[in-house]
Protein backbone atom coordinates (compact mmCIF):
# COMPACT_ATOMS: atom_id res chain seq x y z
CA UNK A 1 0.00 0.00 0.00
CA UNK A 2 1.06 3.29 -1.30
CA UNK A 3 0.88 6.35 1.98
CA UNK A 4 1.89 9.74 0.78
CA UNK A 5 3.48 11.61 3.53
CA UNK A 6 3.01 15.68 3.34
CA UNK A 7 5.74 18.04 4.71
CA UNK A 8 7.09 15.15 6.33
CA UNK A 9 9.25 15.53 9.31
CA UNK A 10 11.13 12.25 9.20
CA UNK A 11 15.20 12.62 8.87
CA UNK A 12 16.26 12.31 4.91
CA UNK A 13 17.75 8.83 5.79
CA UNK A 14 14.11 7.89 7.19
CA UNK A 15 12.45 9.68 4.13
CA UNK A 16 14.92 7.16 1.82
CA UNK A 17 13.74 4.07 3.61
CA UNK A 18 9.93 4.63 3.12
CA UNK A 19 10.33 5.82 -0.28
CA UNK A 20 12.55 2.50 -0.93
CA UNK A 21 9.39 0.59 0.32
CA UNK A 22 6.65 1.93 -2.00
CA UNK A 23 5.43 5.36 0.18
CA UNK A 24 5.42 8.64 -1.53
CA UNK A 25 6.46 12.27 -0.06
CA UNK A 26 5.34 16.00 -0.87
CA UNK A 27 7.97 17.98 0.85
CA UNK A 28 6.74 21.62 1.19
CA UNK A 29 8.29 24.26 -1.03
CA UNK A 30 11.50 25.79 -0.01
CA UNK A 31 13.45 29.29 -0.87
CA UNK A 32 15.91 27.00 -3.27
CA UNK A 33 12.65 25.33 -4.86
CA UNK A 34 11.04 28.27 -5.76
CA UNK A 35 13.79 30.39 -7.27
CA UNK A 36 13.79 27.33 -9.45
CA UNK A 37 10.50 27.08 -10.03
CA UNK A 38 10.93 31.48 -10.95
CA UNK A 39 13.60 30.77 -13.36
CA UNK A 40 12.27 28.17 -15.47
CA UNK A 41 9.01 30.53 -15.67
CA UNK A 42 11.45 33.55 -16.66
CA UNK A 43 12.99 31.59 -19.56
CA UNK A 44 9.86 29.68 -20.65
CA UNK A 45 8.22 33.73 -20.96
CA UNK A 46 11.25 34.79 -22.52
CA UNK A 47 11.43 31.74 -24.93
CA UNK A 48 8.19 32.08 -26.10
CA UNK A 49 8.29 36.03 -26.19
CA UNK A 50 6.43 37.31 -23.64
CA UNK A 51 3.09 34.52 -24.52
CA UNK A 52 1.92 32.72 -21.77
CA UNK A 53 4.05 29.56 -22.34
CA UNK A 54 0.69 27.97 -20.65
CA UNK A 55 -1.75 28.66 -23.43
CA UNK A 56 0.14 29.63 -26.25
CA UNK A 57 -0.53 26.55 -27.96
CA UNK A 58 -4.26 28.20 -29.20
CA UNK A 59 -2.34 30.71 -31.12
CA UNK A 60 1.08 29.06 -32.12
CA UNK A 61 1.57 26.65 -35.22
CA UNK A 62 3.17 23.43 -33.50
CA UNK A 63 6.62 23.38 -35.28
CA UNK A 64 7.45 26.77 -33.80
CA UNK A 65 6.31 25.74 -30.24
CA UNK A 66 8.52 23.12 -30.88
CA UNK A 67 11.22 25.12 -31.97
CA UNK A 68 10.36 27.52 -28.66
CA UNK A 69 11.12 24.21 -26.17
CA UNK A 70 14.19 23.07 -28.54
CA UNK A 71 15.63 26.01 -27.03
CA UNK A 72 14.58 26.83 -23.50
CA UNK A 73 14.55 23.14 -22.57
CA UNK A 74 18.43 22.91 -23.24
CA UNK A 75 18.99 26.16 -21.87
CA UNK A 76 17.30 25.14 -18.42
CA UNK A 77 19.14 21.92 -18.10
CA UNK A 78 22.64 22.89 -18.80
CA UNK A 79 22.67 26.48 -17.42
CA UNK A 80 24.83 26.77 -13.70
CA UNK A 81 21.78 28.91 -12.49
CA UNK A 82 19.73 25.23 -12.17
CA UNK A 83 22.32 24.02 -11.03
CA UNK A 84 23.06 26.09 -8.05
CA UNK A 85 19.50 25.90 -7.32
CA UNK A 86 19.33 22.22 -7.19
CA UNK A 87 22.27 21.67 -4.63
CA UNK A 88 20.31 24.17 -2.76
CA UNK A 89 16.95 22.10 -2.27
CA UNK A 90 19.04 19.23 -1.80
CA UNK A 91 21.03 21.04 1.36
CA UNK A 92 17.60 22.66 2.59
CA UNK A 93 15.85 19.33 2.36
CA UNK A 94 18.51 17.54 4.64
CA UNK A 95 20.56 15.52 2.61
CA UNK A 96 24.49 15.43 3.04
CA UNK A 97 25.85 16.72 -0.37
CA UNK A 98 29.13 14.54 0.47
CA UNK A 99 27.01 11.18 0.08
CA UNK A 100 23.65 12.11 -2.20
CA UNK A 101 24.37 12.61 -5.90
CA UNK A 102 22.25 14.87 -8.48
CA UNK A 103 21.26 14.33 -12.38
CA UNK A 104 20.78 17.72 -14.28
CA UNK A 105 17.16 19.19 -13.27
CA UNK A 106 14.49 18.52 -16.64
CA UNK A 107 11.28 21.01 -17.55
CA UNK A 108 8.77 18.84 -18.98
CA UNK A 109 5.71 20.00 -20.58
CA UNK A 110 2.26 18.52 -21.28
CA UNK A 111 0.34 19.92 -23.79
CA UNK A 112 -3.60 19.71 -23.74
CA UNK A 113 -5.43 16.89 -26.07
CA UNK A 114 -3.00 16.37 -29.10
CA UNK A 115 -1.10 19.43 -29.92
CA UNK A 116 2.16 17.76 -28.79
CA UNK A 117 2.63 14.27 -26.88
CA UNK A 118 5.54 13.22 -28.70
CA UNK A 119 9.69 13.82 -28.98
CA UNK A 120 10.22 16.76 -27.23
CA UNK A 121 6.96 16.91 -25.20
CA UNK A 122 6.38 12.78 -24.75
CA UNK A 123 3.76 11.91 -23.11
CA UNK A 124 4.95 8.96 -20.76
CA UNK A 125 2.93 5.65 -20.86
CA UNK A 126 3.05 3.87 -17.49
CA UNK A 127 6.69 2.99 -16.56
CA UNK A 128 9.25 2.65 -13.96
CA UNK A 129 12.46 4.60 -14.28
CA UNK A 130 14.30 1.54 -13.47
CA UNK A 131 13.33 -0.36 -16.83
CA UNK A 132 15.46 3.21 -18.26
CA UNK A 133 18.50 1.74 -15.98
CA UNK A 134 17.46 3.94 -13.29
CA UNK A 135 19.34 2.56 -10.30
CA UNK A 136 16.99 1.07 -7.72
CA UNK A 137 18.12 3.67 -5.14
CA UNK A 138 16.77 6.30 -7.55
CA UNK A 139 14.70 8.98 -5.39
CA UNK A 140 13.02 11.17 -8.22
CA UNK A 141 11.58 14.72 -7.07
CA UNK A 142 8.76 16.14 -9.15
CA UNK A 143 7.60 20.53 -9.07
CA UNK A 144 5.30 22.11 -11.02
CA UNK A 145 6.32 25.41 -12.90
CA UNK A 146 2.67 26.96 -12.58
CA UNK A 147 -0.43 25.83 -10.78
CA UNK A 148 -2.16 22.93 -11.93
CA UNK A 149 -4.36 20.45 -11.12
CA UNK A 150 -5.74 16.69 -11.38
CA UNK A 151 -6.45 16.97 -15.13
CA UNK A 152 -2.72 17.54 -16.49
CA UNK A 153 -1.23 15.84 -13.55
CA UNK A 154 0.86 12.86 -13.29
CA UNK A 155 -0.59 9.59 -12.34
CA UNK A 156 0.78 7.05 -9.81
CA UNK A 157 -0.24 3.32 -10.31
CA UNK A 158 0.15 1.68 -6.68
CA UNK A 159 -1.53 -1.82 -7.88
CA UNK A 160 2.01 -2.18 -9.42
CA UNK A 161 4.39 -1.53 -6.62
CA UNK A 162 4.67 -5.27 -5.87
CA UNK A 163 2.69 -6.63 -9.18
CA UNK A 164 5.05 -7.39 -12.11
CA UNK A 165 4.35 -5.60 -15.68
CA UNK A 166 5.47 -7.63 -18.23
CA UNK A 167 7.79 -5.33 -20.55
CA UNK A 168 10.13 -4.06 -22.90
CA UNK A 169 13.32 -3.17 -20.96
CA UNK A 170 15.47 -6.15 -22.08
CA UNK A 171 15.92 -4.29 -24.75
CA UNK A 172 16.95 -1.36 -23.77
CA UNK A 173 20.38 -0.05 -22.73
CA UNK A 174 21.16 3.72 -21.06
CA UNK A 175 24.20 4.46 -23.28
CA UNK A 176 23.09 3.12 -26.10
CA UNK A 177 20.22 5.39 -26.03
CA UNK A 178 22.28 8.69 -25.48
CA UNK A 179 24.67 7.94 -28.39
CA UNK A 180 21.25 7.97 -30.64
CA UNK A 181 17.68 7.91 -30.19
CA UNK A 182 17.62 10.22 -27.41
CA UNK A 183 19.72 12.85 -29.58
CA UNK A 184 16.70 13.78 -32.17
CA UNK A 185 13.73 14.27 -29.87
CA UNK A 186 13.22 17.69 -31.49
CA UNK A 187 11.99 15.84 -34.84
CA UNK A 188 9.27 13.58 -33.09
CA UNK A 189 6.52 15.83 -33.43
CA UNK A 190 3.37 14.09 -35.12
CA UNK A 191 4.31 10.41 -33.85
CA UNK A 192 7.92 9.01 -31.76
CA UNK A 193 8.92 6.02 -33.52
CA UNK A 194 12.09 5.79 -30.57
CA UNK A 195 11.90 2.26 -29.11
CA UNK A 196 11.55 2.97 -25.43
CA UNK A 197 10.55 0.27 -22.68
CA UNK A 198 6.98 -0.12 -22.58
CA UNK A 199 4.14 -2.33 -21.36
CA UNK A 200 3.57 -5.61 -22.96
CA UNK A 201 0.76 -6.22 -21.65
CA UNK A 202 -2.37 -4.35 -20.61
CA UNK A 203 -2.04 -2.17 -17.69
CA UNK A 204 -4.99 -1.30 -15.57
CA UNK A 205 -4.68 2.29 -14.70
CA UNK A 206 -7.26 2.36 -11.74
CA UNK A 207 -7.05 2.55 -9.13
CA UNK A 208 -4.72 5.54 -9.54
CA UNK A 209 -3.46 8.18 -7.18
CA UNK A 210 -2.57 12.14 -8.40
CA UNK A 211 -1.07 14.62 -6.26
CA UNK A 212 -1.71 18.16 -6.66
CA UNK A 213 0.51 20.17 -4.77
CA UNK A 214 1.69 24.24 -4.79
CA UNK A 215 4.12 25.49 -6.93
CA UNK A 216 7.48 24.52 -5.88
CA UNK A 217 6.21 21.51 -3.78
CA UNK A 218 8.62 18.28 -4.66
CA UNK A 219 6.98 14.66 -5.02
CA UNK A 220 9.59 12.51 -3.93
CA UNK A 221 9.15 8.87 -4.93
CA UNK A 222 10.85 5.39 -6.16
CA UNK A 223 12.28 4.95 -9.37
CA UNK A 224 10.75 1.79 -8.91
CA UNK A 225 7.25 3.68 -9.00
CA UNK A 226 4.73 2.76 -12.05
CA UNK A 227 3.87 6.16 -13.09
CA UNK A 228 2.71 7.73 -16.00
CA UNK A 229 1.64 11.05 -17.50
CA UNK A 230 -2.37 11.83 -17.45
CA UNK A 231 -4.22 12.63 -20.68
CA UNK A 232 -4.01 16.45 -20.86
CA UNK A 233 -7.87 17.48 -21.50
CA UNK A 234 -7.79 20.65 -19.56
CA UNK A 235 -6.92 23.47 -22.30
CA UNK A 236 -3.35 24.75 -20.20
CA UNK A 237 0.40 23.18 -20.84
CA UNK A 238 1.25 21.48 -17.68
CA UNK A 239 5.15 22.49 -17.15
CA UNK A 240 7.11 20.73 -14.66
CA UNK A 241 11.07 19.80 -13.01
CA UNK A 242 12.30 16.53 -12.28
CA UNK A 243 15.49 15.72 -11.13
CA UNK A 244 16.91 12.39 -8.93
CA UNK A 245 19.23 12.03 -6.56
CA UNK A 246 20.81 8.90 -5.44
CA UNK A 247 22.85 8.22 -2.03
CA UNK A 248 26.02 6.90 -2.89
CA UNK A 249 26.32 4.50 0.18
CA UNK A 250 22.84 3.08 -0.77
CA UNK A 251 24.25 2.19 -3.84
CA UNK A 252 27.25 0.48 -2.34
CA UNK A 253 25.27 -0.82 0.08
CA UNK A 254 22.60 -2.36 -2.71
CA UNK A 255 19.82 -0.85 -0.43
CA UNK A 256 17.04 0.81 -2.34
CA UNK A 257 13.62 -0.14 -4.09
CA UNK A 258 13.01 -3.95 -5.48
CA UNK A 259 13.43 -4.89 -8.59
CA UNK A 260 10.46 -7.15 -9.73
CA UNK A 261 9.89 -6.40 -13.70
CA UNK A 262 13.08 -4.91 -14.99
CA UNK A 263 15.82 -6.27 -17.43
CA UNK A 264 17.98 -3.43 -18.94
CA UNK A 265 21.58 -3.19 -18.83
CA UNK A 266 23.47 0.35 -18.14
CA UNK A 267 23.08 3.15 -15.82
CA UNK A 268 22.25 6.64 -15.58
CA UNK A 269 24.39 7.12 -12.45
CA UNK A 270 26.51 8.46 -15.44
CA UNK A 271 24.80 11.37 -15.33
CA UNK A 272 24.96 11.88 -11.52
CA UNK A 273 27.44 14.26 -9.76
CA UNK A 274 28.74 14.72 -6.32
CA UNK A 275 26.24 17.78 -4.48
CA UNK A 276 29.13 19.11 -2.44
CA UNK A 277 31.40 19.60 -5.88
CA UNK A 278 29.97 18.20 -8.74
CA UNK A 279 32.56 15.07 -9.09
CA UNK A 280 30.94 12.55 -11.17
CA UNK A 281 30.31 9.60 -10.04
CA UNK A 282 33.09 6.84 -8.39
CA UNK A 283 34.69 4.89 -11.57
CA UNK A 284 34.05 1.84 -9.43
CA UNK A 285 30.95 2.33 -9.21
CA UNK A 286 30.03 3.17 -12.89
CA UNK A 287 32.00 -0.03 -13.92
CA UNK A 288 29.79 -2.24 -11.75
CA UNK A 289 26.88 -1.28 -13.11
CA UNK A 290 27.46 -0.78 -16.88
CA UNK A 291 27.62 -2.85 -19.62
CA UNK A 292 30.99 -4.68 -20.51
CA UNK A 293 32.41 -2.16 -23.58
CA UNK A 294 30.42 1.10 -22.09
CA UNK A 295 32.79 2.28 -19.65
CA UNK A 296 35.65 3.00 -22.06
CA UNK A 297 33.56 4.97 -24.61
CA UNK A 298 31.89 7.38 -21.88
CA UNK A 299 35.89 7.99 -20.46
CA UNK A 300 37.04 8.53 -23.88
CA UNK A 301 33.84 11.58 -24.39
């Protein structure tokens, strides 16, 4: 059974634990989250010049919306101000930025009915992170940009937490995936012809749980979570950061979610670097969880 826990007052190591075992937390916003949540509004308005990124969709042809997010998407990810902002949360929140390790904060967007759901703007089926080679002591944190609510939320699928989905992810390898399909997202904008791990088998999405929480409130939950993105019918672009983290002696330790459905090879941890300096991940570490051949090509980048 699936408990979210709001503002909860548990130590991070405590949070990690329940979160490892299926339970869900909103922590309440903090100064770092919503400067963060400020920026990515102040480049999504200046990206789409001066338009309400939330509803220009009813006046924008979709190749130049899509040309708008090639941009400011990038631009949020990679720039030092996001950065700075996410070791912030992740020292106001309680976690030691010697042991707990960051990926590069996303905006995601959800357009309503069909104007976008693919490439750039994919609309997730249910999935766990882990059949992406999400580690199993992947925490992922979840803010919305702007006010939303249930309609162009995200879903959580608690039936699965300890009920197998038969799937794709045997196919699927992290660095594989960087070196090529995830390098053209831009061009998937009618249909997203990328083979990604999916369901092979009919999911039932109720019972279902969605969260809606203030702006600059962060879901915390599993990458071992069967989530998915709801069916935008609402008539306003959901926007929304994710980011992980991941506590390096959890990984050593191998304590973190189960894994009950997933076969893919790799890692993300690739991505991950140190909060107190930005030092990428231990070599050791990376080794032990890639793919024999990998290691040597991400060194040589």
């Amino acid at each position: 059974m699936n408990t979210v826990f709001y503002d909860p007052k548990q130590t991070e190591d405590q949070r990690r634990k329940l979160i490892y075992h299926g339970q869900i937390m909103v922590l309440a916003p903090t100064p770092g989250s919503l400067e963060l949540c400020a920026f990515a509004k102040q480049l999504l308005f200046e990206g789409f010049g001066g338009l309400d990124p939330q509803v220009a969709h009813e006046t924008m042809q979709v190749e130049k919306y899509v040309e708008i997010l090639a941009a400011v998407k990038p631009k949020f990810i990679h720039h030092p101000e996001s950065k700075r902002l996410l070791r912030a949360i992740a020292r106001e929140t309680g976690h030691d930025l010697e042991k707990t390790y960051l990926d590069t904060p996303r905006m995601r967007s959800a357009a309503p009915h069909d104007y976008l759901r693919y490439g750039i703007a994919y609309a997730f089926h249910p999935h766990r992170d882990t059949w992406y080679s999400a580690p199993f002591q992947q925490v992922n944190w979840w803010m919305p940009v702007f006010d939303f609510e249930s309609g162009n939320a995200m879903a959580f699928h608690p039936k699965y937490w300890d009920t197998p989905v038969r799937n794709g992810s045997r196919k699927y390898n992290y660095q594989d995936w960087n070196e090529g399909p995830r390098q053209n997202a831009s061009a998937h904008i009618k249909s997203d012809t990328r083979e990604q791990p999916k369901p092979e088998e009919e999911v039932e999405l109720d019972p279902q749980l969605r969260i809606v929480c203030p702006v600059g409130s962060m879901i915390q939950f599993s990458g071992a979570q069967l989530h998915s993105t709801v069916p935008n019918r609402t008539g306003t672009t959901r926007f929304s950061i994710d980011f992980r983290t991941v506590n390096l002696d959890d990984v050593r330790s191998g304590r973190g979610a189960h894994n009950i459905d997933s076969e893919c090879t790799g890692t993300a941890m690739v991505d991950y670097m140190r909060g107190s300096d930005m030092a990428p991940m231990p070599e050791e570490v990376l080794i032990k969880h890639m793919a024999p051949g990998h290691f040597g090509k991400i060194k040589a980048t």
